[in-house]
N, C-alpha and C. Protein backbone atom coordinates (compact mmCIF):
# COMPACT_ATOMS: atom_id res chain seq x y z
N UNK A 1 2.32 -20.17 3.19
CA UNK A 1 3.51 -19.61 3.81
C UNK A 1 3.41 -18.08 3.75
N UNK A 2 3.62 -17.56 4.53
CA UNK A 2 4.01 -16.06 4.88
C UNK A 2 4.89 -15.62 3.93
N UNK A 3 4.16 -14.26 2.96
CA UNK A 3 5.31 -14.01 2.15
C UNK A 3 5.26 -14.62 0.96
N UNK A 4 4.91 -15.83 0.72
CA UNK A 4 4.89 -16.93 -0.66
C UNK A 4 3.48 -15.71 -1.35
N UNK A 5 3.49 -15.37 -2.38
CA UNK A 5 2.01 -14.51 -2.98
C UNK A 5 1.96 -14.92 -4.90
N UNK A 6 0.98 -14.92 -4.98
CA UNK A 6 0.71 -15.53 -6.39
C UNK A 6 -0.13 -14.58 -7.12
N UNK A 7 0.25 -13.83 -8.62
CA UNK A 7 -0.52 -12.89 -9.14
C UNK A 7 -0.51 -13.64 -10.60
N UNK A 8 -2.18 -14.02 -10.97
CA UNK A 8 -2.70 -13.90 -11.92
C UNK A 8 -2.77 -13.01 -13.45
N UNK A 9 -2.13 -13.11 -14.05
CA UNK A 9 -2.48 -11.78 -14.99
C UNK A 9 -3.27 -12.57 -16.38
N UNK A 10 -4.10 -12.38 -16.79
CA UNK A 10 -4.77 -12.89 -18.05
C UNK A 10 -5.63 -11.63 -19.02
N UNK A 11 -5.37 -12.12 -20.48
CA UNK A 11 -5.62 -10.84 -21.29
C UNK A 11 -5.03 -9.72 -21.81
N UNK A 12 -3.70 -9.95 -21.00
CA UNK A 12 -2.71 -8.55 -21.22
C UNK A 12 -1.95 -8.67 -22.32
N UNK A 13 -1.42 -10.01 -23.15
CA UNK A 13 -0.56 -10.08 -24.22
C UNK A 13 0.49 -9.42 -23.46
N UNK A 14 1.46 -9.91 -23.07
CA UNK A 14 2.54 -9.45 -22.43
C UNK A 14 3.57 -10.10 -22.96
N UNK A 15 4.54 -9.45 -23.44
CA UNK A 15 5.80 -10.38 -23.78
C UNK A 15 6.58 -10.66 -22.67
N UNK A 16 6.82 -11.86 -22.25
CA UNK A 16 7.24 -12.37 -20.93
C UNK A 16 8.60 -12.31 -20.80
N UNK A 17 9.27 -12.27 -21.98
CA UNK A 17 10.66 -12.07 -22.00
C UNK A 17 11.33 -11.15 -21.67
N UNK A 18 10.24 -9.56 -21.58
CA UNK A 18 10.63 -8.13 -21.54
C UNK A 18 10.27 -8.10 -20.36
N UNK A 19 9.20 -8.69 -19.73
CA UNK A 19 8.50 -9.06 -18.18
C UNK A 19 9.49 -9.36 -17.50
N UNK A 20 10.46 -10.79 -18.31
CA UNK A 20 11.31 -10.83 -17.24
C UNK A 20 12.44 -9.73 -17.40
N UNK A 21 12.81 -9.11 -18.41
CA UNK A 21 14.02 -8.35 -18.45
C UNK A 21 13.61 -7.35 -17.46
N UNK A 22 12.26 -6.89 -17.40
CA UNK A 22 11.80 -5.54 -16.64
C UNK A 22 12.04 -5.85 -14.68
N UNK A 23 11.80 -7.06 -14.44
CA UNK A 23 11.72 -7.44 -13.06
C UNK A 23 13.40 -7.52 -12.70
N UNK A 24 14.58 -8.26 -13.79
CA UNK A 24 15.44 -8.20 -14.01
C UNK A 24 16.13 -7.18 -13.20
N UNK A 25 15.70 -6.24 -14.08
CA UNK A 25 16.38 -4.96 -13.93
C UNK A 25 15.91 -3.59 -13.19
N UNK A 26 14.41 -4.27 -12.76
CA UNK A 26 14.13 -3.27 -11.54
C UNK A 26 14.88 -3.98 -9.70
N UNK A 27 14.96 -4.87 -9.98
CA UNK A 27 16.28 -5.50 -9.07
C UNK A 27 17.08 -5.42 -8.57
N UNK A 28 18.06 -5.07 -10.06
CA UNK A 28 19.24 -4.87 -10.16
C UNK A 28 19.44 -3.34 -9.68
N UNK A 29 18.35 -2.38 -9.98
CA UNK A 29 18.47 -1.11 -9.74
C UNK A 29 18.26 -0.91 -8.57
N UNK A 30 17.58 -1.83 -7.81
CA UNK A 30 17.64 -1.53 -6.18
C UNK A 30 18.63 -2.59 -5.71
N UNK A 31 19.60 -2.77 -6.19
CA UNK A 31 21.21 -3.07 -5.60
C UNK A 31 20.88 -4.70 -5.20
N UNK A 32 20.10 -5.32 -5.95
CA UNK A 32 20.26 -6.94 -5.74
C UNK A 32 21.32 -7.67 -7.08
N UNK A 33 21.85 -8.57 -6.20
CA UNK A 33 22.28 -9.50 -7.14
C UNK A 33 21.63 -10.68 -8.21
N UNK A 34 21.31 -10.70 -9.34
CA UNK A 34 20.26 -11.27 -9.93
C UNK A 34 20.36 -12.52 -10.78
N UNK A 35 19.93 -13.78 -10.56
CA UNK A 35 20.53 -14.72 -11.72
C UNK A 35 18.94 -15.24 -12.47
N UNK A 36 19.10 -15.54 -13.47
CA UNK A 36 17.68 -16.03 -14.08
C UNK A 36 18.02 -17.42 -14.84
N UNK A 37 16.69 -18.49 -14.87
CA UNK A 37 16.88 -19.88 -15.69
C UNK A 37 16.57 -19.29 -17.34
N UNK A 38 17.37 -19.72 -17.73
CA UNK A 38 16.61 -19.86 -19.46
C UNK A 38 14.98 -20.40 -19.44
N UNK A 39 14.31 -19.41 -20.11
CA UNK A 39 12.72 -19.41 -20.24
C UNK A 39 12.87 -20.85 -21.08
N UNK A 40 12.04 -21.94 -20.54
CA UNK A 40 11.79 -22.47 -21.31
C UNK A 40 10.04 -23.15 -21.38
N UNK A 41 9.69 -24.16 -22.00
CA UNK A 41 8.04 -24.63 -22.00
C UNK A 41 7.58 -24.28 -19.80
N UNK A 42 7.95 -24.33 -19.68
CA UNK A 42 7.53 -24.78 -18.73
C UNK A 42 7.68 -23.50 -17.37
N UNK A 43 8.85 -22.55 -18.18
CA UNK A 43 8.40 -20.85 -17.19
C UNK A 43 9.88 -20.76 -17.24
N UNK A 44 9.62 -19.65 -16.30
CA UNK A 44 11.55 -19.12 -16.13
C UNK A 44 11.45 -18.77 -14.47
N UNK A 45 12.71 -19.04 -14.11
CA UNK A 45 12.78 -18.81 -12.38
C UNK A 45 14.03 -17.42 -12.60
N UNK A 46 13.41 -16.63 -11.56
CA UNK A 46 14.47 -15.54 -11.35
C UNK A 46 14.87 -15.27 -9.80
N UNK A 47 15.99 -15.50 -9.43
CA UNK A 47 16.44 -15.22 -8.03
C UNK A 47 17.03 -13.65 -8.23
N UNK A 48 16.81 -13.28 -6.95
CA UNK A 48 17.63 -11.59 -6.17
C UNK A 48 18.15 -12.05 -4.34
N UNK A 49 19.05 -11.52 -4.22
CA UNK A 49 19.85 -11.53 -3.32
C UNK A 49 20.22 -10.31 -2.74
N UNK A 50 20.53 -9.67 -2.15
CA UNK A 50 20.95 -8.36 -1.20
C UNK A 50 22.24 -8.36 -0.50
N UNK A 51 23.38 -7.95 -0.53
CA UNK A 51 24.37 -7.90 0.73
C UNK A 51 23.74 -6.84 1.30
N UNK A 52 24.92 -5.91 2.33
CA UNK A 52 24.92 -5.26 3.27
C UNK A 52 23.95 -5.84 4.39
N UNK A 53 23.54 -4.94 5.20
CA UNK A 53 22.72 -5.17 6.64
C UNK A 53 21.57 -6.32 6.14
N UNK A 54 20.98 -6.30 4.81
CA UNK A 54 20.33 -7.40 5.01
C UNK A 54 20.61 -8.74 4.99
N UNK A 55 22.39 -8.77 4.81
CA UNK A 55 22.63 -10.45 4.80
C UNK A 55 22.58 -10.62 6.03
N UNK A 56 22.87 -9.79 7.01
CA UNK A 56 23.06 -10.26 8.53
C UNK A 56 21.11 -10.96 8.96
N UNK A 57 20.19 -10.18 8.38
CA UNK A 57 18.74 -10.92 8.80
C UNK A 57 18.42 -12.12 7.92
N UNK A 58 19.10 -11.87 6.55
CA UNK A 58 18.07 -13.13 5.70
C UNK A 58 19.61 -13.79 5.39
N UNK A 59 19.42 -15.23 5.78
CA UNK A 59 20.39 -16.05 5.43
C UNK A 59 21.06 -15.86 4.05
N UNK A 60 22.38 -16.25 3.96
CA UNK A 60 22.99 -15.81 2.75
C UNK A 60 23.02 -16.51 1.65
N UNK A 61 21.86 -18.14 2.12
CA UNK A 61 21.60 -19.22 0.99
C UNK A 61 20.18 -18.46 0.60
N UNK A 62 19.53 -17.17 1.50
CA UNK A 62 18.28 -17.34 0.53
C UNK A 62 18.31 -16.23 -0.63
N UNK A 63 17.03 -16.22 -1.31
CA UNK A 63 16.38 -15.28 -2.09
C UNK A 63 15.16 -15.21 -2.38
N UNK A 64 15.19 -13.88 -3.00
CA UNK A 64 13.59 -13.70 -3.55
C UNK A 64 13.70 -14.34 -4.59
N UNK A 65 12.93 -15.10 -4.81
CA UNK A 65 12.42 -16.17 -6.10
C UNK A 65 11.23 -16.13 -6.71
N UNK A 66 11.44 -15.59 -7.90
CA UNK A 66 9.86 -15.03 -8.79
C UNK A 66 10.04 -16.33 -9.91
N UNK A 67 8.76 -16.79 -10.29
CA UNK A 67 8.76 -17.75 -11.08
C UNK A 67 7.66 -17.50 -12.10
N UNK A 68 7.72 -17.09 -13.59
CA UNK A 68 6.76 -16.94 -14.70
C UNK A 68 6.55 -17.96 -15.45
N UNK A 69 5.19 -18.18 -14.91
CA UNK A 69 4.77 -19.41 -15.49
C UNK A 69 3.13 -19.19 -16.53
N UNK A 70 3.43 -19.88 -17.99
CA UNK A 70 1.71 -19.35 -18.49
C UNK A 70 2.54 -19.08 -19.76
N UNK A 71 1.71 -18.29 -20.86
CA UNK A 71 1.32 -17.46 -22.15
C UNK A 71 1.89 -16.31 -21.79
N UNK A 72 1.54 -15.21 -22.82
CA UNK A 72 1.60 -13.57 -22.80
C UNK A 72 -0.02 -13.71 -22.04
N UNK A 73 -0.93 -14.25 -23.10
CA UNK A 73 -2.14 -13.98 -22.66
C UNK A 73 -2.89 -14.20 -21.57
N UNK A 74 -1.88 -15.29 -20.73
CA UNK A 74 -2.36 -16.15 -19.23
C UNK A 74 -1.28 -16.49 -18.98
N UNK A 75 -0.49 -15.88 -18.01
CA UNK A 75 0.58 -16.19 -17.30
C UNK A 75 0.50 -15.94 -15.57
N UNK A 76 1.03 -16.65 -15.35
CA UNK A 76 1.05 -16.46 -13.77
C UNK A 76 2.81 -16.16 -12.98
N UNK A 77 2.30 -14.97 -12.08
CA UNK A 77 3.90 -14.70 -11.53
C UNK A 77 3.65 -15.33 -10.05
N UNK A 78 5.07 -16.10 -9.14
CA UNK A 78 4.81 -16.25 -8.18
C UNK A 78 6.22 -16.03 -7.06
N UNK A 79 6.29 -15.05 -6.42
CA UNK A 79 7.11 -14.80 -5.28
C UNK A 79 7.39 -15.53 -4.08
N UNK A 80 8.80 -15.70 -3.55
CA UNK A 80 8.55 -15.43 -2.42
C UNK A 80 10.43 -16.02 -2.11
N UNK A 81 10.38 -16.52 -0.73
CA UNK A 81 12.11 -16.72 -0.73
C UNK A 81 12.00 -18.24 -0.66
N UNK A 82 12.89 -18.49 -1.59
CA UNK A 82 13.70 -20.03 -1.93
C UNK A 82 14.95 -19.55 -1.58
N UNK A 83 16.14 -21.04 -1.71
CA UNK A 83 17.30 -20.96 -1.37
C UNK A 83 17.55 -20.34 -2.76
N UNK A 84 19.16 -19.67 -2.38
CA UNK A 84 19.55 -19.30 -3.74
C UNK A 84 20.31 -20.40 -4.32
N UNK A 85 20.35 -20.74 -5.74
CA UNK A 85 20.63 -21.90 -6.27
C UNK A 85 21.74 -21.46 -7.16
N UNK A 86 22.88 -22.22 -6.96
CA UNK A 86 24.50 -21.90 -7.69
C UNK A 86 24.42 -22.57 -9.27
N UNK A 87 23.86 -21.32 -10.27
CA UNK A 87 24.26 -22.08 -11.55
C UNK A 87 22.58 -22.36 -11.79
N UNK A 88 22.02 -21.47 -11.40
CA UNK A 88 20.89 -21.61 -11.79
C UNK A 88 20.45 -21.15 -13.13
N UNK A 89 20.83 -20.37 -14.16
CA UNK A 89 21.13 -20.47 -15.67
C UNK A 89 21.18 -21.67 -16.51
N UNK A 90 22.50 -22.61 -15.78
CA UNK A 90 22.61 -23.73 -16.57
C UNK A 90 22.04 -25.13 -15.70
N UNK A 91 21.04 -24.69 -14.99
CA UNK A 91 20.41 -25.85 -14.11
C UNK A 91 19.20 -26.41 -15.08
N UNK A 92 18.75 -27.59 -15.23
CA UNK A 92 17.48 -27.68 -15.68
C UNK A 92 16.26 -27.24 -15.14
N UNK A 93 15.77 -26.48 -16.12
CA UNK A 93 14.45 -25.25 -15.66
C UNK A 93 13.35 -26.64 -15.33
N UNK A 94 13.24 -27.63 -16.11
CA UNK A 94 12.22 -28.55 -15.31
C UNK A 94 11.95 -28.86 -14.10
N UNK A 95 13.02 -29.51 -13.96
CA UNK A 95 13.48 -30.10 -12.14
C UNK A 95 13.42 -28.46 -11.51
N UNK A 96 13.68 -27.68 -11.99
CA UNK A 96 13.60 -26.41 -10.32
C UNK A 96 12.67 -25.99 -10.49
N UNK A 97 11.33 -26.08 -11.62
CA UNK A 97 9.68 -25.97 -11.61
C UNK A 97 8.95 -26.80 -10.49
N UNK A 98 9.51 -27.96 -10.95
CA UNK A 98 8.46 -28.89 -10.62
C UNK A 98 9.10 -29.32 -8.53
N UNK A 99 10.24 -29.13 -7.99
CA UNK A 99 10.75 -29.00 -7.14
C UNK A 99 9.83 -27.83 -6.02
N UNK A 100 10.41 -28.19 -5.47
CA UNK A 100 10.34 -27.05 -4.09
C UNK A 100 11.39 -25.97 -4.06
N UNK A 101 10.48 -24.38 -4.91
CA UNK A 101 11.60 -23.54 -4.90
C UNK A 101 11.62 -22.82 -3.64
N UNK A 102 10.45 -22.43 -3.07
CA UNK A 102 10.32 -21.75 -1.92
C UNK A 102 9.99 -22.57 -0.78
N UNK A 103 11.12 -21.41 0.40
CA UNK A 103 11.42 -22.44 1.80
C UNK A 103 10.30 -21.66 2.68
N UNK A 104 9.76 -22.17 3.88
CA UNK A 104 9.64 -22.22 5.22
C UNK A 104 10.41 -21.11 5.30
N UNK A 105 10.12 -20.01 5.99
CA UNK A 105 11.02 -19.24 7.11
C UNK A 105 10.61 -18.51 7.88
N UNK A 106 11.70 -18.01 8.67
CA UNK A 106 11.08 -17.23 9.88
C UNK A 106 10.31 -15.35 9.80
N UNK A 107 9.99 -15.29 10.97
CA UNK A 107 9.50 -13.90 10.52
C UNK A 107 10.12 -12.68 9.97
N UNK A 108 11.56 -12.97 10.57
CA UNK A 108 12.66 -11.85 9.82
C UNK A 108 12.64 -12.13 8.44
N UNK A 109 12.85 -13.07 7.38
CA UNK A 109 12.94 -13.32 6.40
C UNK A 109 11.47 -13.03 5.52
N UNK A 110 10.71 -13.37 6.18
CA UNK A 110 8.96 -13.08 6.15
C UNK A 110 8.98 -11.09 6.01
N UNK A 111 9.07 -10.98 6.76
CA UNK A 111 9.17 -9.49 6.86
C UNK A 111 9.55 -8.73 5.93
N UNK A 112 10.88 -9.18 5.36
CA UNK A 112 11.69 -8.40 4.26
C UNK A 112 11.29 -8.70 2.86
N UNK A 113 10.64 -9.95 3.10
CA UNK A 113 10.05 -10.76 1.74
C UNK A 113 8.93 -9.86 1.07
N UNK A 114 8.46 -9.63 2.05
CA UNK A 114 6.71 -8.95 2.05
C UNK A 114 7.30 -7.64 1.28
N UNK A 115 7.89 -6.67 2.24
CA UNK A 115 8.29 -5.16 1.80
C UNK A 115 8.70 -5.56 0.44
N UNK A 116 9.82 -6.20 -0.04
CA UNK A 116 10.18 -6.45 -1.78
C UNK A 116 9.26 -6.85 -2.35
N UNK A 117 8.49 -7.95 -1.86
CA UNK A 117 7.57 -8.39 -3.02
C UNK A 117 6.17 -7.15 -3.54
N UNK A 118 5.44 -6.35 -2.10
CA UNK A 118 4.89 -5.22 -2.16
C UNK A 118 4.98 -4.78 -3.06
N UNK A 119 6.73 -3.99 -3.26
CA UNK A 119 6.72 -3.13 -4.25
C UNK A 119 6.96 -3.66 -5.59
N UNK A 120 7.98 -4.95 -6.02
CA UNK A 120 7.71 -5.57 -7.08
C UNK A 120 6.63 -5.64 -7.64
N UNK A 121 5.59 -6.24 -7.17
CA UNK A 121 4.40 -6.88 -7.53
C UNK A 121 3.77 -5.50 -8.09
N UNK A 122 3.85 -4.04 -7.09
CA UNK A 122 3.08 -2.23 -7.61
C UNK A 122 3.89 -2.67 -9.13
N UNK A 123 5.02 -2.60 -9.23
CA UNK A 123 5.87 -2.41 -10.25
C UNK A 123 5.71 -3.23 -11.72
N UNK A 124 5.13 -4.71 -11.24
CA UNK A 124 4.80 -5.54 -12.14
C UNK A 124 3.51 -4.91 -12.71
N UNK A 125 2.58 -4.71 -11.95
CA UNK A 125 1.52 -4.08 -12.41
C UNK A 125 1.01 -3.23 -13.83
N UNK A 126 2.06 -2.01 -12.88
CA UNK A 126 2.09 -0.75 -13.72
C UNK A 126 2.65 -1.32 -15.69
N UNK A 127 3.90 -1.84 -15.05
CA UNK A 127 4.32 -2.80 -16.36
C UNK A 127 3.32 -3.69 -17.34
N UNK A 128 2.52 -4.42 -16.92
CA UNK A 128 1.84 -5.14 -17.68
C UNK A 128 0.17 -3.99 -17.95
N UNK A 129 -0.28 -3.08 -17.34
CA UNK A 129 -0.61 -2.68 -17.78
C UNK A 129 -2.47 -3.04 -16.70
């Protein structure tokens, strides 16, 4: 899928918890709305959302959906837009792993996906090192 992108990181010892607080809150600082699953065996899912001009292009059920899955030492991050999910905190982190988090969409949604994930992904980088 267009937009769906998968980054490898192995060797870095990364505390994934600060990984996610850092993605968290580079998010939040570019004016998304942010909900995250409790990390558990099996990874943590983090949704972002946008109002203004971009709810009018990307439907207002979707989001960017990053999912950390792995170790500090071998973890894998994976982007892209899923629906946004109500109560996704107290949802079971199993079932929305092992599910279909990311949708099909069109090129408008494709488009905007790409530009966020771009710079996330520079940002994850620099972070892990």
């Amino acid at each position: 899928m267009l937009g769906d992108k998968e980054e490898h990181f192995a060797g870095k010892g990364t505390d994934l918890s600060a990984l996610q607080s850092h993605i968290e809150e580079y998010l939040k600082t570019n004016g998304f709305t942010v909900q995250s699953s409790s990390p558990s065996d099996q990874g943590t899912v983090i949704q972002a959302k946008k109002g203004g001009f971009l709810s009018e292009v990307v439907a207002a059920d979707r989001a960017l959906t990053v999912t950390i899955k792995g170790e500090p030492s071998d973890f894998t991050l994976r982007f892209g837009i899923g629906k946004w999910l109500e109560h996704l905190g107290v949802a079971v982190i199993e079932t929305l792993l092992l599910s279909e988090l990311f949708l099909v969409v069109d090129m408008a949604d494709s488009l905007w996906n790409l530009e966020i994930e771009n710079k996330l992904i520079a940002d994850v980088k620099t972070f892990v090192g």
